[in-house]
C-alpha atoms as a PDB file:
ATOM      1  CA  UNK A   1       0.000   0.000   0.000  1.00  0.00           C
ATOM      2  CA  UNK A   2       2.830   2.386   1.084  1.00  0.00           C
ATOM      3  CA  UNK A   3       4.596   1.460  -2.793  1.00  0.00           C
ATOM      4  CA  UNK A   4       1.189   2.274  -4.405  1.00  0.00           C
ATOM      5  CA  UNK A   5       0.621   5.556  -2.732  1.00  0.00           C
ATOM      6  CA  UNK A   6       4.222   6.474  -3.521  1.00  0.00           C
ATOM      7  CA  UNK A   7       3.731   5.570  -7.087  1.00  0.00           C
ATOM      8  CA  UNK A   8       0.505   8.041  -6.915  1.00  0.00           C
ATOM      9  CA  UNK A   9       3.466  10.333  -7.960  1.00  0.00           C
ATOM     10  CA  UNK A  10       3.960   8.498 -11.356  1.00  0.00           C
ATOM     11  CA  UNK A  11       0.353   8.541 -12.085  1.00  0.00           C
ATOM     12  CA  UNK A  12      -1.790  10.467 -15.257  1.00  0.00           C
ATOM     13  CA  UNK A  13      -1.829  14.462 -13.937  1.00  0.00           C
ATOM     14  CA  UNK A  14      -5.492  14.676 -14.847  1.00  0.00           C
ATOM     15  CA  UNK A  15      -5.725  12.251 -11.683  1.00  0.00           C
ATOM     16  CA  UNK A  16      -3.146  13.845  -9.478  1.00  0.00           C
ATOM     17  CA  UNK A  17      -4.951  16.978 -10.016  1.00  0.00           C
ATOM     18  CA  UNK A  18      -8.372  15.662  -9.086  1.00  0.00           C
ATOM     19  CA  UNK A  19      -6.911  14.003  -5.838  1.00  0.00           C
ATOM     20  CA  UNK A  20      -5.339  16.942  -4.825  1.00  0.00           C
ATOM     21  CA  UNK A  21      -8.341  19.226  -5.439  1.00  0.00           C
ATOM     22  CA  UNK A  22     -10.649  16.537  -3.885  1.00  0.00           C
ATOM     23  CA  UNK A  23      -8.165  17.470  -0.795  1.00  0.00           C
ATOM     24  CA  UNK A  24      -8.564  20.644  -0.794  1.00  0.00           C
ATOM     25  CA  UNK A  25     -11.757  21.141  -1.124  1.00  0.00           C
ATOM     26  CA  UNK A  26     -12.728  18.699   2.120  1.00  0.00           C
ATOM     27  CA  UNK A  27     -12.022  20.725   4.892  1.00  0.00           C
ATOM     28  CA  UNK A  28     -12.113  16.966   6.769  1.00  0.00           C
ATOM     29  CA  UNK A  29      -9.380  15.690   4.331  1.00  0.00           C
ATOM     30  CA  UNK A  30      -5.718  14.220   5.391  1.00  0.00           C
ATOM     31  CA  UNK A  31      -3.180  14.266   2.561  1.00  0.00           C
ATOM     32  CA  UNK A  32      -2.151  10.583   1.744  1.00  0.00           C
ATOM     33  CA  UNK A  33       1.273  12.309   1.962  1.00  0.00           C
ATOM     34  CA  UNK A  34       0.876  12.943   5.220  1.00  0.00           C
ATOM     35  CA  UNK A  35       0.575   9.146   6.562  1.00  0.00           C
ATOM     36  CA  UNK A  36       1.976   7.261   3.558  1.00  0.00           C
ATOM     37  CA  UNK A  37       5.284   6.252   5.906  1.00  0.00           C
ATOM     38  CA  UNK A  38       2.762   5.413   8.929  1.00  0.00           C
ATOM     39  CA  UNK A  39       1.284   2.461   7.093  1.00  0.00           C
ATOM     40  CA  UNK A  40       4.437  -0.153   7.916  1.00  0.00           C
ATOM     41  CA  UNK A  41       3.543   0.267  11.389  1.00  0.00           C
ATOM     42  CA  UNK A  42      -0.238  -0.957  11.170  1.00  0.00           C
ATOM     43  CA  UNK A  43      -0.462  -4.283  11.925  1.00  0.00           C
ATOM     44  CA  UNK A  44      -3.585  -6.292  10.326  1.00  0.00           C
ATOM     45  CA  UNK A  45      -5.097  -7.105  14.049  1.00  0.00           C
ATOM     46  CA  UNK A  46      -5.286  -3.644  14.541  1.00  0.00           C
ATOM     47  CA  UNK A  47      -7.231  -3.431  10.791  1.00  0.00           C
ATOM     48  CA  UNK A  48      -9.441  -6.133  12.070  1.00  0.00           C
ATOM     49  CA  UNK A  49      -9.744  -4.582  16.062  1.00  0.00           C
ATOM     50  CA  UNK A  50     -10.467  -1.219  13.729  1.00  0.00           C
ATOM     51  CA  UNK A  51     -13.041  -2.744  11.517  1.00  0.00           C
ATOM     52  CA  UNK A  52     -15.317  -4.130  14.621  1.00  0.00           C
ATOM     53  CA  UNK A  53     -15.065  -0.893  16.346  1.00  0.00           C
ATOM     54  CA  UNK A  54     -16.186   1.099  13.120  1.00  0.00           C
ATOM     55  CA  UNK A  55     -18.705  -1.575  11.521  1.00  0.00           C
ATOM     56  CA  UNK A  56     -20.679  -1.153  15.001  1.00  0.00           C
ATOM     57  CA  UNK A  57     -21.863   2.519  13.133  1.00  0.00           C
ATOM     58  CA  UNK A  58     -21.828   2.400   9.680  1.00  0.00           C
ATOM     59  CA  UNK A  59     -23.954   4.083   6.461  1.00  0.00           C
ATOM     60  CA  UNK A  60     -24.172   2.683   2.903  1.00  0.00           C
ATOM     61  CA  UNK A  61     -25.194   4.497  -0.062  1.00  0.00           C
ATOM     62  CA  UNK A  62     -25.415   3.611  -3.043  1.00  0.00           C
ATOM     63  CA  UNK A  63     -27.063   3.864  -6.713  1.00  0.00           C
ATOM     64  CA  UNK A  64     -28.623   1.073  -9.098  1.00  0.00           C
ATOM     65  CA  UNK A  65     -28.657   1.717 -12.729  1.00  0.00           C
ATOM     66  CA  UNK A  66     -29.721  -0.216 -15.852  1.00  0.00           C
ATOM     67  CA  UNK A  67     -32.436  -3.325 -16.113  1.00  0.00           C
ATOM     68  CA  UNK A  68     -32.516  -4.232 -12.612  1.00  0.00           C
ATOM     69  CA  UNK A  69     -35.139  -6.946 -11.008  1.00  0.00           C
ATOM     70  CA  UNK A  70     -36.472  -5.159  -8.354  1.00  0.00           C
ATOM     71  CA  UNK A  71     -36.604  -8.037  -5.722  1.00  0.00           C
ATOM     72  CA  UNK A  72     -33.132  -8.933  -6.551  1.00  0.00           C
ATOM     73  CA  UNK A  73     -31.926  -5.895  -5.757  1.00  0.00           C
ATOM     74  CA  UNK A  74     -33.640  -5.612  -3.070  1.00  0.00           C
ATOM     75  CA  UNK A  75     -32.158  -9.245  -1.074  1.00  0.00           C
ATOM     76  CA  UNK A  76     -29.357  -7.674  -2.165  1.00  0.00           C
ATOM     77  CA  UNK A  77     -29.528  -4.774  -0.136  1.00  0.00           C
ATOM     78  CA  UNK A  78     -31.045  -6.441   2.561  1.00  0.00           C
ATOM     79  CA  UNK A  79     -27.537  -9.012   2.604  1.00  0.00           C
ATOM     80  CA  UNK A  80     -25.595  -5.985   2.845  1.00  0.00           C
ATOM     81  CA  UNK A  81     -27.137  -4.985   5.781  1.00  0.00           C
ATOM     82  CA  UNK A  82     -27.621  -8.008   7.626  1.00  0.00           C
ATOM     83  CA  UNK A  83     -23.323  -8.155   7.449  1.00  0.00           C
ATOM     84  CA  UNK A  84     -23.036  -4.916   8.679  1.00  0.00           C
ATOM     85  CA  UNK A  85     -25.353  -4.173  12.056  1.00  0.00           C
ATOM     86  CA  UNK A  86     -28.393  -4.729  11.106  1.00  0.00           C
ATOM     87  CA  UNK A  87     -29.637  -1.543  12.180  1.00  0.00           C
ATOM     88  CA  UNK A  88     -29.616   2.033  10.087  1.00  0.00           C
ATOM     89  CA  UNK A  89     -28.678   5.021  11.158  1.00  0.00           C
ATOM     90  CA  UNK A  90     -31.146   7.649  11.475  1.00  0.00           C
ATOM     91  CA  UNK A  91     -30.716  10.669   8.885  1.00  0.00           C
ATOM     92  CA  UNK A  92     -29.080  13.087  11.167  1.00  0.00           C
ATOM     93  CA  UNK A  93     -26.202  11.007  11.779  1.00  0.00           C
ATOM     94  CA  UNK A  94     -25.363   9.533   8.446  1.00  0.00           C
ATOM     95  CA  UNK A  95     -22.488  11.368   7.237  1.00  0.00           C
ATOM     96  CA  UNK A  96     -22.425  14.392   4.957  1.00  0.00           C
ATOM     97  CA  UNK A  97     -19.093  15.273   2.662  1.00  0.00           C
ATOM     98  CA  UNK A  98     -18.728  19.398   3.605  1.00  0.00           C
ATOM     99  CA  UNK A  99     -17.280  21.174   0.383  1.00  0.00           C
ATOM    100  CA  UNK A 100     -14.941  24.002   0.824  1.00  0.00           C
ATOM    101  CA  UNK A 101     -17.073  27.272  -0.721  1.00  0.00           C
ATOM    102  CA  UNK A 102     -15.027  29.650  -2.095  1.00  0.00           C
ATOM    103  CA  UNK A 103     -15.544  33.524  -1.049  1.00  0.00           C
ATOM    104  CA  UNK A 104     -17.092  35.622  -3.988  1.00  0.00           C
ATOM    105  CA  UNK A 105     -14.869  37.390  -6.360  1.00  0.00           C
ATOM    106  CA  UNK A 106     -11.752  35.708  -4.202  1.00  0.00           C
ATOM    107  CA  UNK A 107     -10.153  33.394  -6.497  1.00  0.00           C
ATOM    108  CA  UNK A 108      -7.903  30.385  -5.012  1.00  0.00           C
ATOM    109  CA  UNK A 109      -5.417  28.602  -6.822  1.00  0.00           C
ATOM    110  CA  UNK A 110      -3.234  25.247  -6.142  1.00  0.00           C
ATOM    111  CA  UNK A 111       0.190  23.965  -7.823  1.00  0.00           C
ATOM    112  CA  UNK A 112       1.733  21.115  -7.049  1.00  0.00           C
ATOM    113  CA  UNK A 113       4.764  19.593  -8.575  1.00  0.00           C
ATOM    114  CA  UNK A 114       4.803  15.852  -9.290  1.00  0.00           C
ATOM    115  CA  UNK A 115       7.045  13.215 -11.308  1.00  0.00           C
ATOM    116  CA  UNK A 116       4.583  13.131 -13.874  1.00  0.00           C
ATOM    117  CA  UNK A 117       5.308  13.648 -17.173  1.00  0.00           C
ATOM    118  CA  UNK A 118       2.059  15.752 -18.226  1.00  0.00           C
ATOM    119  CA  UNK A 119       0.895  18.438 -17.293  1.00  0.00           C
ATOM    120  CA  UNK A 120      -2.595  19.198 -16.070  1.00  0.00           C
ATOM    121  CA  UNK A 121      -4.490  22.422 -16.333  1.00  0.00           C
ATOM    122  CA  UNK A 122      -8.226  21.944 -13.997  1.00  0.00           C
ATOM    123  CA  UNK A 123     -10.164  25.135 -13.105  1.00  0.00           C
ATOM    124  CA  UNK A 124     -13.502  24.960 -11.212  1.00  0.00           C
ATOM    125  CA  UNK A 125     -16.231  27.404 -11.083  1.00  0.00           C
ATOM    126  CA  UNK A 126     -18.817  27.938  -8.470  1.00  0.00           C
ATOM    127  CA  UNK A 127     -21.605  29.250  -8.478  1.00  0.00           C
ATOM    128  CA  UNK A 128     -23.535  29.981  -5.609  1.00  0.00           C
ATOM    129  CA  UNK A 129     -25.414  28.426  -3.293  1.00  0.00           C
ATOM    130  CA  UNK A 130     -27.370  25.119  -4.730  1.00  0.00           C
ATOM    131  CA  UNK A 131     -31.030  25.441  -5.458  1.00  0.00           C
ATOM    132  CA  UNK A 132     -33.172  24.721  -8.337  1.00  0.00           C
ATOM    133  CA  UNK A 133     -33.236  27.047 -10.879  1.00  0.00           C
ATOM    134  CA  UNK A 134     -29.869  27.772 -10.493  1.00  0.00           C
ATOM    135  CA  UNK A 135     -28.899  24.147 -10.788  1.00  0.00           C
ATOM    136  CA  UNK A 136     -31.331  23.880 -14.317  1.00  0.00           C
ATOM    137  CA  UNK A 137     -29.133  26.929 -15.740  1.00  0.00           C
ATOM    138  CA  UNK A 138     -26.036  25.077 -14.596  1.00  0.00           C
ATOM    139  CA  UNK A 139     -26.684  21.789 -16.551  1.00  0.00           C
ATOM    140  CA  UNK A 140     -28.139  23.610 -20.162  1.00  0.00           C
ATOM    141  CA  UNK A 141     -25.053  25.962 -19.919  1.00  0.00           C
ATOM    142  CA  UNK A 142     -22.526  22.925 -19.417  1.00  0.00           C
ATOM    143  CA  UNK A 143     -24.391  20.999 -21.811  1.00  0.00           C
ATOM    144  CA  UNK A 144     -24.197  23.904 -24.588  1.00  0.00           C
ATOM    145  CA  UNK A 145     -20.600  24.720 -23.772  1.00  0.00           C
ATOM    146  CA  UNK A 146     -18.761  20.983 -23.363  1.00  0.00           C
ATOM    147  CA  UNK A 147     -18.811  20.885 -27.154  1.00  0.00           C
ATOM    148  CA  UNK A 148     -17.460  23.835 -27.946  1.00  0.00           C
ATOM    149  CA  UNK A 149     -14.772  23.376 -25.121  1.00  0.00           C
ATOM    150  CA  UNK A 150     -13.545  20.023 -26.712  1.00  0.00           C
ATOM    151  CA  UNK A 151     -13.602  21.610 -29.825  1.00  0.00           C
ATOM    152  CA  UNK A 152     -11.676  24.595 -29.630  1.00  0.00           C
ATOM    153  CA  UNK A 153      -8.978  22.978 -27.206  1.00  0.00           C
ATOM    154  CA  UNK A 154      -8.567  19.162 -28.520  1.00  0.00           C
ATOM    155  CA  UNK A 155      -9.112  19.855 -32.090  1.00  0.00           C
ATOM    156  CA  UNK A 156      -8.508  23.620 -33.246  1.00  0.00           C
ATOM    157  CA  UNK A 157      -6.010  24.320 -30.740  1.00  0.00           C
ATOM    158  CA  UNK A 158      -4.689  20.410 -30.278  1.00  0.00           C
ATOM    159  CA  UNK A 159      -3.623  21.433 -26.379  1.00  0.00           C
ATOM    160  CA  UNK A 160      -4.019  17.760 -24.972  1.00  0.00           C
ATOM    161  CA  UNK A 161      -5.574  14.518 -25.178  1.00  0.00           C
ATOM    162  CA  UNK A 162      -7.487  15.120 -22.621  1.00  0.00           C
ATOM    163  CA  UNK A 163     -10.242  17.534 -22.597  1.00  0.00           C
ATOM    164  CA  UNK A 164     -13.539  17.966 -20.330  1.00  0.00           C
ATOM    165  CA  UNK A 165     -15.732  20.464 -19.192  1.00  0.00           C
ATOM    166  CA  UNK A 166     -18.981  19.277 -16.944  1.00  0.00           C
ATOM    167  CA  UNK A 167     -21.168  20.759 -14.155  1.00  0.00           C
ATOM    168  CA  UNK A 168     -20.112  19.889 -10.896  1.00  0.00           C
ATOM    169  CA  UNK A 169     -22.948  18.902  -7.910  1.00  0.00           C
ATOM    170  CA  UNK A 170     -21.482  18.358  -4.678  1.00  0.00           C
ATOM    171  CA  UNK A 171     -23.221  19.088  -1.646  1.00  0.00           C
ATOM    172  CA  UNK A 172     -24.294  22.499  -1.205  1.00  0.00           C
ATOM    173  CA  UNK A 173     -22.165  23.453  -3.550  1.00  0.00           C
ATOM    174  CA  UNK A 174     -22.446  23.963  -7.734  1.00  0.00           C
ATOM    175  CA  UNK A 175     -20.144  24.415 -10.495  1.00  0.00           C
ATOM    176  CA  UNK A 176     -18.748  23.847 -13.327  1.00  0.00           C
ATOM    177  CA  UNK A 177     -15.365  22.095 -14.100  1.00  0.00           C
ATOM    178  CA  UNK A 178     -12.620  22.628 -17.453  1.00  0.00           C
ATOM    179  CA  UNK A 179      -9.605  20.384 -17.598  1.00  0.00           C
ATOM    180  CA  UNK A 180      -7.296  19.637 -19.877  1.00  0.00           C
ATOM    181  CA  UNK A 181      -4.541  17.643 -19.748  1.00  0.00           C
ATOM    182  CA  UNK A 182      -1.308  17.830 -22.291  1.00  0.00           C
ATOM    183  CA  UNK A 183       2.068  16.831 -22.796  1.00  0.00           C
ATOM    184  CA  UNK A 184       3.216  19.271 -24.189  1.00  0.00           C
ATOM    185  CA  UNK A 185       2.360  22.633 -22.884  1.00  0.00           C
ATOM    186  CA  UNK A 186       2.190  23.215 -18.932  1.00  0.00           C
ATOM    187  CA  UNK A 187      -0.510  24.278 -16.732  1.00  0.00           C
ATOM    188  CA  UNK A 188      -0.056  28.080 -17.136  1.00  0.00           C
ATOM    189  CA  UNK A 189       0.100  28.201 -20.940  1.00  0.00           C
ATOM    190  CA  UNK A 190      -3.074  25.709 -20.826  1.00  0.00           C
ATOM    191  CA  UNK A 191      -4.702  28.139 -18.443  1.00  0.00           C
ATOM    192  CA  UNK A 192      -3.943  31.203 -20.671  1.00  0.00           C
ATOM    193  CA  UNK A 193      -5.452  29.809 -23.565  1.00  0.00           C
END
């Protein structure tokens, strides 16, 4: 575990950048920097002590998609349960994800340095607090614009093989993400363009 979190370093900076943003925008996160040379010490009683102690309070949530048999899914669900407690937690103590919201009209940037290498340019956008009209303008404006965002900087301007822009729903929180990852020109000079 300790090599694969080292190798983290190594990995595609489209996914360095979304880990580290992911980071910074949980105000609850811890770095896997910051306990990557802990992990030699953890023994796997302790993992299993750990797991009873946690398991005894515990909150699934999930999502089904496609051509499902109800009743299926549902023993399903019910299995998962049954190995967990067997009891749910009531809604006020399932956990919630807080997202970091950024100040109006105070803009917050993040570089990091890595042995990747790509480079990664990712810039989010938020707008406001989450409600939903604003949330219906979000997701026509992100549809009209991901085209023309691919377009202009994969194929006109050929910046990097990978290009996205998307709305972005977390929380209270609403956005609206651009990345673009290249080889060949770094962060700033994707930024500028």
């Amino acid at each position: 575990l300790r090599r694969e979190i080292a190798n983290e370093d190594f990995s595609q900076a489209y996914s360095q950048t979304f880990y580290e943003y992911n980071y910074l925008m949980n105000p609850d996160a811890i770095h896997r920097n910051d306990y990557r040379e802990m992990i030699d010490a953890v023994t796997l009683d302790e993992v299993r002590k750990f797991a009873k102690q946690v398991l005894k309070e515990a909150a699934f949530e999930g999502v089904a998609y496609g051509n499902l048999d109800g009743k299926a899914l549902r023993a399903s669900l019910d299995a998962t349960f049954k190995e967990a407690s067997g009891k749910s937690l009531p809604p006020d103590r399932s956990p919630m994800r807080r997202v970091l919201q950024l100040p109006a009209g105070q803009p917050m940037a993040h570089v990091i340095s890595t042995k990747s290498d790509n480079h990664c340019w990712n810039s989010l956008y938020q707008f406001g607090p989450r409600d939903y009209r604003r949330e219906a303008i979000l997701r026509v404006g992100a549809a009209a614009l991901e085209t023309g965002f691919y377009s202009e900087m994969r194929s006109k301007q050929q910046l990097g093989y990978i290009v996205w822009s998307f709305a972005n729903l977390q929380g209270e929180m609403q956005g609206m993400f651009f990345v673009i990852q290249s080889g060949d020109y770094p962060a700033t000079e994707l930024a500028a363009r």
